[in-house]
Protein backbone atom coordinates (compact mmCIF):
# COMPACT_ATOMS: atom_id res chain seq x y z
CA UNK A 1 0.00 0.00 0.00
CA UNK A 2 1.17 3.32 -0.92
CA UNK A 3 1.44 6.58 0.97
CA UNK A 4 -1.18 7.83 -1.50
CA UNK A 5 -3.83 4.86 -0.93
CA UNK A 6 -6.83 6.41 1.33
CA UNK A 7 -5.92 5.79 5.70
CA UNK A 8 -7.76 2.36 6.49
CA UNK A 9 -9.84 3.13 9.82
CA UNK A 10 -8.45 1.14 12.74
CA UNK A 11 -9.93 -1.65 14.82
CA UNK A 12 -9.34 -3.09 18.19
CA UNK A 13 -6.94 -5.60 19.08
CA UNK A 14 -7.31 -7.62 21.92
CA UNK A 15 -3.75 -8.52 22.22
CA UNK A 16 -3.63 -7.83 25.89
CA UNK A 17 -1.15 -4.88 27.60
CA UNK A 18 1.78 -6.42 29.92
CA UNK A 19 0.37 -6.43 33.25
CA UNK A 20 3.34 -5.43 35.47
CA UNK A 21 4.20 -1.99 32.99
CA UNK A 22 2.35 0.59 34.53
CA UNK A 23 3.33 2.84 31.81
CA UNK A 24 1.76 3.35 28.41
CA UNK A 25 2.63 5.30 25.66
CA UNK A 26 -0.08 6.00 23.34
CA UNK A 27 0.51 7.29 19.32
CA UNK A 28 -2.47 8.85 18.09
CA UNK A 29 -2.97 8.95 14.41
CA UNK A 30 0.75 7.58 13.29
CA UNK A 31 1.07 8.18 9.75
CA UNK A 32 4.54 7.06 9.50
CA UNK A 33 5.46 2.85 9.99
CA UNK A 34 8.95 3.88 10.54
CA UNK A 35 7.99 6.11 13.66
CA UNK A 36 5.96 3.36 15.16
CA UNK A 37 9.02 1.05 14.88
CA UNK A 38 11.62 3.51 16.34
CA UNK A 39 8.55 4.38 19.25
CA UNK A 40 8.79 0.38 20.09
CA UNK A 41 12.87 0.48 20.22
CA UNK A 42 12.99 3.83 22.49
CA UNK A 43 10.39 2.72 24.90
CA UNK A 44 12.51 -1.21 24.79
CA UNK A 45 15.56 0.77 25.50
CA UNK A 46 14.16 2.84 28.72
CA UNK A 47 12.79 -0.48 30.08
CA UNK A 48 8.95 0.21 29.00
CA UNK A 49 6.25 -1.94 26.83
CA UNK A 50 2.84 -0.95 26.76
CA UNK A 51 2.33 0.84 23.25
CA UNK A 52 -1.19 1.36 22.45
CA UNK A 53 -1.74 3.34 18.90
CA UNK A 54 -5.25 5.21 17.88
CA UNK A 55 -6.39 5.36 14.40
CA UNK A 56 -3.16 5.04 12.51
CA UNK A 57 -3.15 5.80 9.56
CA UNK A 58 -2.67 1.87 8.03
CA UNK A 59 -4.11 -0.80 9.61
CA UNK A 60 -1.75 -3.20 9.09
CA UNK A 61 1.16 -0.49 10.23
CA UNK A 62 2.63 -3.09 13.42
CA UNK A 63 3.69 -5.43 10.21
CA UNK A 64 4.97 -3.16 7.55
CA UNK A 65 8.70 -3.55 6.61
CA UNK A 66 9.94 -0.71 7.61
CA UNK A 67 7.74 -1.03 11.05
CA UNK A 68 9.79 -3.61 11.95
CA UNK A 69 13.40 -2.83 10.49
CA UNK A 70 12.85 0.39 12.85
CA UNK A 71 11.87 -1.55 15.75
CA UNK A 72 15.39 -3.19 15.23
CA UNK A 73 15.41 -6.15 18.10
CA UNK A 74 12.15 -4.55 19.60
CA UNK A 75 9.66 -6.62 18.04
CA UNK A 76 8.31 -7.84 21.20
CA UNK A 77 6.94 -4.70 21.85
CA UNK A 78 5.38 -4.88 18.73
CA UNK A 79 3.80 -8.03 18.80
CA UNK A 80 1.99 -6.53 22.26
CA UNK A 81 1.27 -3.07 21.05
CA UNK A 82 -2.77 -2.79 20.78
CA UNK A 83 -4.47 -0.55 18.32
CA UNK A 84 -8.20 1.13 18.99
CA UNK A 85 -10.17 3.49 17.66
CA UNK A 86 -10.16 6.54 20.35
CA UNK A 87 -8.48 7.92 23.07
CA UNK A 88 -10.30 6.95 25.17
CA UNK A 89 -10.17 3.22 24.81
CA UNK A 90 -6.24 3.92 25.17
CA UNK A 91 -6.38 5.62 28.13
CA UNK A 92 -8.51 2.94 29.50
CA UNK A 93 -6.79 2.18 33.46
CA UNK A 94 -4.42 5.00 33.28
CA UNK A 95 -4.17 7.26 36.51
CA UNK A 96 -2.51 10.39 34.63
CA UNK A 97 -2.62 11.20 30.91
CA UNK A 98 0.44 13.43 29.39
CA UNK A 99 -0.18 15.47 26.61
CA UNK A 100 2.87 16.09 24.72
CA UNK A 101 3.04 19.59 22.83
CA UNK A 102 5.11 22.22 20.98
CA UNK A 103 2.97 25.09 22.77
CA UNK A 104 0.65 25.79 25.29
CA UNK A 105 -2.73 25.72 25.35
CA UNK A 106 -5.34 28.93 26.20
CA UNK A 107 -7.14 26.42 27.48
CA UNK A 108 -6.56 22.84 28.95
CA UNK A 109 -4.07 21.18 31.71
CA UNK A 110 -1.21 23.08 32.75
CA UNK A 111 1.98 22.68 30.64
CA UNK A 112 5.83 21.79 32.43
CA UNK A 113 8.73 20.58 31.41
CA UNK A 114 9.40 17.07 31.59
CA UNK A 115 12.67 16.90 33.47
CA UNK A 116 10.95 19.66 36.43
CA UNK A 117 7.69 17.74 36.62
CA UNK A 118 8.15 14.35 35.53
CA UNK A 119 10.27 13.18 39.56
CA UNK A 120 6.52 14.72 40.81
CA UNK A 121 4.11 12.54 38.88
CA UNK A 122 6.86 9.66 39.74
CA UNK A 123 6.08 10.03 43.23
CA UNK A 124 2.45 10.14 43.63
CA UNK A 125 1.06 8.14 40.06
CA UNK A 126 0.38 4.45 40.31
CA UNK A 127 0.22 4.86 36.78
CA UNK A 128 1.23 6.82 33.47
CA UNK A 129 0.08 7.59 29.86
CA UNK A 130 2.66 9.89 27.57
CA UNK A 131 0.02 10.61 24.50
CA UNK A 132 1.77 11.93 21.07
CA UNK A 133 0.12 13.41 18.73
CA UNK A 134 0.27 12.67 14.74
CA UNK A 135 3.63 13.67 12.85
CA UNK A 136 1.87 16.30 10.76
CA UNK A 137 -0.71 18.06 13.36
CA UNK A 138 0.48 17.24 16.33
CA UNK A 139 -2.60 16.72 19.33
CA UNK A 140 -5.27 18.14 18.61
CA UNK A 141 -7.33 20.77 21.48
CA UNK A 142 -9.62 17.98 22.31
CA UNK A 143 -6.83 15.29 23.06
CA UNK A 144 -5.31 17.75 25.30
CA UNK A 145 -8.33 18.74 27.14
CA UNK A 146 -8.73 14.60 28.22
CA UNK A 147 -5.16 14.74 29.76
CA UNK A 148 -4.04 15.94 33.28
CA UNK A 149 -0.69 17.47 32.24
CA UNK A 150 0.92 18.58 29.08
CA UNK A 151 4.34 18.17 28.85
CA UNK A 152 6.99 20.34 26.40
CA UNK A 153 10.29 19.78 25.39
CA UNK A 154 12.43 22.71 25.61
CA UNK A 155 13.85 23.71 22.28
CA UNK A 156 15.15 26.04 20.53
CA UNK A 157 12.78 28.84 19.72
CA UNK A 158 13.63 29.46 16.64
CA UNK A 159 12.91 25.84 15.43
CA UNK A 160 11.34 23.45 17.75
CA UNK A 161 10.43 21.04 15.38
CA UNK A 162 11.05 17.41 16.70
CA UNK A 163 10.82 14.02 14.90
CA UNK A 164 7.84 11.56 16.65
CA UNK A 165 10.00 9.34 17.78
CA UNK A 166 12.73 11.43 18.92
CA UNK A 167 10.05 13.12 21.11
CA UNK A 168 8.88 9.54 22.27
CA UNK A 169 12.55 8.56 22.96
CA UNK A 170 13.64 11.86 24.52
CA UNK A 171 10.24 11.02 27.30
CA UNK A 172 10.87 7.78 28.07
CA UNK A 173 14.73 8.47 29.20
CA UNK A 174 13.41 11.54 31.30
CA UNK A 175 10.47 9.41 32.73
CA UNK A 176 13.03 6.19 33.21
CA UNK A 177 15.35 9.24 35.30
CA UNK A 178 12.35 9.95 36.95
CA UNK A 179 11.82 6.67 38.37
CA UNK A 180 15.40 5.97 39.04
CA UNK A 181 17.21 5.13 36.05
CA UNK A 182 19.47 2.39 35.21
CA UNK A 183 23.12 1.60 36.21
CA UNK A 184 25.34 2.56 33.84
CA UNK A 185 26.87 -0.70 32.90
CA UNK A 186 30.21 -1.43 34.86
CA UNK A 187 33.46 -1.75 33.20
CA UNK A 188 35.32 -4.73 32.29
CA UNK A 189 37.59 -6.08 34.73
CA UNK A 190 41.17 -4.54 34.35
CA UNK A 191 43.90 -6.55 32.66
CA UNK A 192 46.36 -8.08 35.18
CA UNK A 193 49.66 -6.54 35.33
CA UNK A 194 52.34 -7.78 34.14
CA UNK A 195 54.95 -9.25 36.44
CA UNK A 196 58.51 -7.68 36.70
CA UNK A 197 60.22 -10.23 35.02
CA UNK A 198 57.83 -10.19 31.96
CA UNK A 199 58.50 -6.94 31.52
CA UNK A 200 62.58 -6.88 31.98
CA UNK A 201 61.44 -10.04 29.56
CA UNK A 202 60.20 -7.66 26.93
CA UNK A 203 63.05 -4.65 27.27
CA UNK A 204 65.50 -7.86 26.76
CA UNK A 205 63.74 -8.59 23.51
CA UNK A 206 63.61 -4.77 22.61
CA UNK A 207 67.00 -4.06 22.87
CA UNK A 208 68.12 -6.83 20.80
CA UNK A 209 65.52 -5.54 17.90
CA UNK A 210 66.76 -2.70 18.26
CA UNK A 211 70.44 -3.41 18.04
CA UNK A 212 69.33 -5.41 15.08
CA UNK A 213 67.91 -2.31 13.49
CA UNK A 214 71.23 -0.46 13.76
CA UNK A 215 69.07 2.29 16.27
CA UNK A 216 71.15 0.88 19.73
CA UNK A 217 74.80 0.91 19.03
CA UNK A 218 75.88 -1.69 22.45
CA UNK A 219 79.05 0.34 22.14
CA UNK A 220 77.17 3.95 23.38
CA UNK A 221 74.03 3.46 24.67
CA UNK A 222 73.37 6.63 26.07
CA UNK A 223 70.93 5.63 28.86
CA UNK A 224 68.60 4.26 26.34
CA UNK A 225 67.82 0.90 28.60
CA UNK A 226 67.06 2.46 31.59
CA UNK A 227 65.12 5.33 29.55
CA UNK A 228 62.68 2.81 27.92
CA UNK A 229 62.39 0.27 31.18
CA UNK A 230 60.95 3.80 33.04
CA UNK A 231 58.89 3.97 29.93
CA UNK A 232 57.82 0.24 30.31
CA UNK A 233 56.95 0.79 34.46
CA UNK A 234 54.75 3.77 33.52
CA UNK A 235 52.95 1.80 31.33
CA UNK A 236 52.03 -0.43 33.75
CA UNK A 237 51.73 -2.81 30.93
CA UNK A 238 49.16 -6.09 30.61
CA UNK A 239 50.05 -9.47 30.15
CA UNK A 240 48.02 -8.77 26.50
CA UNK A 241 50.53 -5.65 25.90
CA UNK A 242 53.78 -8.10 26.73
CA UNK A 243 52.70 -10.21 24.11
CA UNK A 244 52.21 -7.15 21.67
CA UNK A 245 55.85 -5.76 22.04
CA UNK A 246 57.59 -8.66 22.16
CA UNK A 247 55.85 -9.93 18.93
CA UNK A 248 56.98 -6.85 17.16
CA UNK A 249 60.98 -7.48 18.41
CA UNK A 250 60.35 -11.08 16.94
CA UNK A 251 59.28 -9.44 13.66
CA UNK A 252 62.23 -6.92 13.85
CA UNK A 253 64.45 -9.66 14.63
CA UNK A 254 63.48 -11.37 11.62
CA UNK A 255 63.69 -9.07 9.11
């Protein structure tokens, strides 16, 4: 189906939502496949699953190609994501709605930034609905009027204009700091050092390579041992490095 071909009106799906994610994100008239797939890997990434999307624009958007070459590993989240017809089937269970929007409205729920309200819903909402708007419109008055909050990014002024999913991903990271974050992962273990005779081991090797070379004359060495064996210590080199250097003085030696 082509971009061209008339919207096909959604339908419920009664895949059911994962129980134990008490946050949803709802899409709400998703013209795009690709935004629904990169929507199912930023919410994977933050540690959240419950998509629900409203009248997209294809019916059959949750298996379109480039649906799921966005999702990229996050097609779990797409085999749960429920589609219905309104709003208010999505919000369906949901403690707080968030509107999400460029501007303020003259009329509706009061807008904040995420990052200064988003720790206050986290402390006092058993549970939470982020509701985008389509790519092209955004929400429109009425969608915002059925939420609690409305939530805008801070941008630049002069162009505020943010990709769907970029929004999407940019909320879940600030809810996911909200309610704690993640670890960042720890680092690998640190090589074991080398022991002092694997290291006198390679400035051996070294200074017959480079005797071989014709650079350390035995005759006048100027200090150029004891220079490189300080050199070696500061290094604090690995076992992994040891092998390194005294593969290359094997290589020199050959030559």
């Amino acid at each position: 189906m082509s971009d061209l071909e008339e919207p096909i009106p959604a339908t419920a799906c009664h895949v059911p939502a994962p129980a134990r994610d008490s946050t949803r994100f709802v899409l709400v008239n998703t013209s795009h496949p690709g935004n629904v797939g990169s929507t199912a890997r930023a919410m994977k990434v933050m540690g959240f699953s419950d998509l629900v999307l409203v009248a997209p624009r294809f019916r059959d958007v949750l298996s379109r190609e480039e649906t799921v070459a966005m999702a990229s590993g996050a097609a779990d989240i797409l085999v749960r994501t429920r589609i219905v017809d309104t709003l208010e089937q999505a919000l369906e269970g949901v403690q707080v709605a968030c509107a999400t929007a460029m501007t303020p409205r003259d009329f509706g729920p009061p807008t904040h930034a995420p990052r200064e309200h988003l720790p206050v819903l986290a402390a006092g909402a058993a549970s939470v609905a982020f509701v985008f708007g389509s790519e092209r419109y955004g929400m429109s008055n009425e969608d915002v009027y059925r939420c609690q909050v409305c939530l805008s990014i801070p941008t630049r002024e002069a162009y505020g204009s943010l990709n769907l999913a970029q929004a999407v991903q940019l909320m879940a990271y600030e809810w996911r700091q909200a309610l704690g974050g993640f670890d960042v992962a720890p680092r690998t273990a640190e090589p074991q050092r080398a022991t002092i005779p694997a290291v006198q081991g390679v400035l051996s090797h070294w200074e017959q390579a480079l005797v071989h070379l014709g650079f350390l004359d035995p005759a006048a060495p100027r200090k150029l041992m004891p220079r490189l064996n300080q050199l070696l210590n500061r290094a604090e080199l690995g076992d992994e490095e040891v092998h390194i250097l005294r593969g290359i003085a094997r290589a020199i030696l050959k030559r």
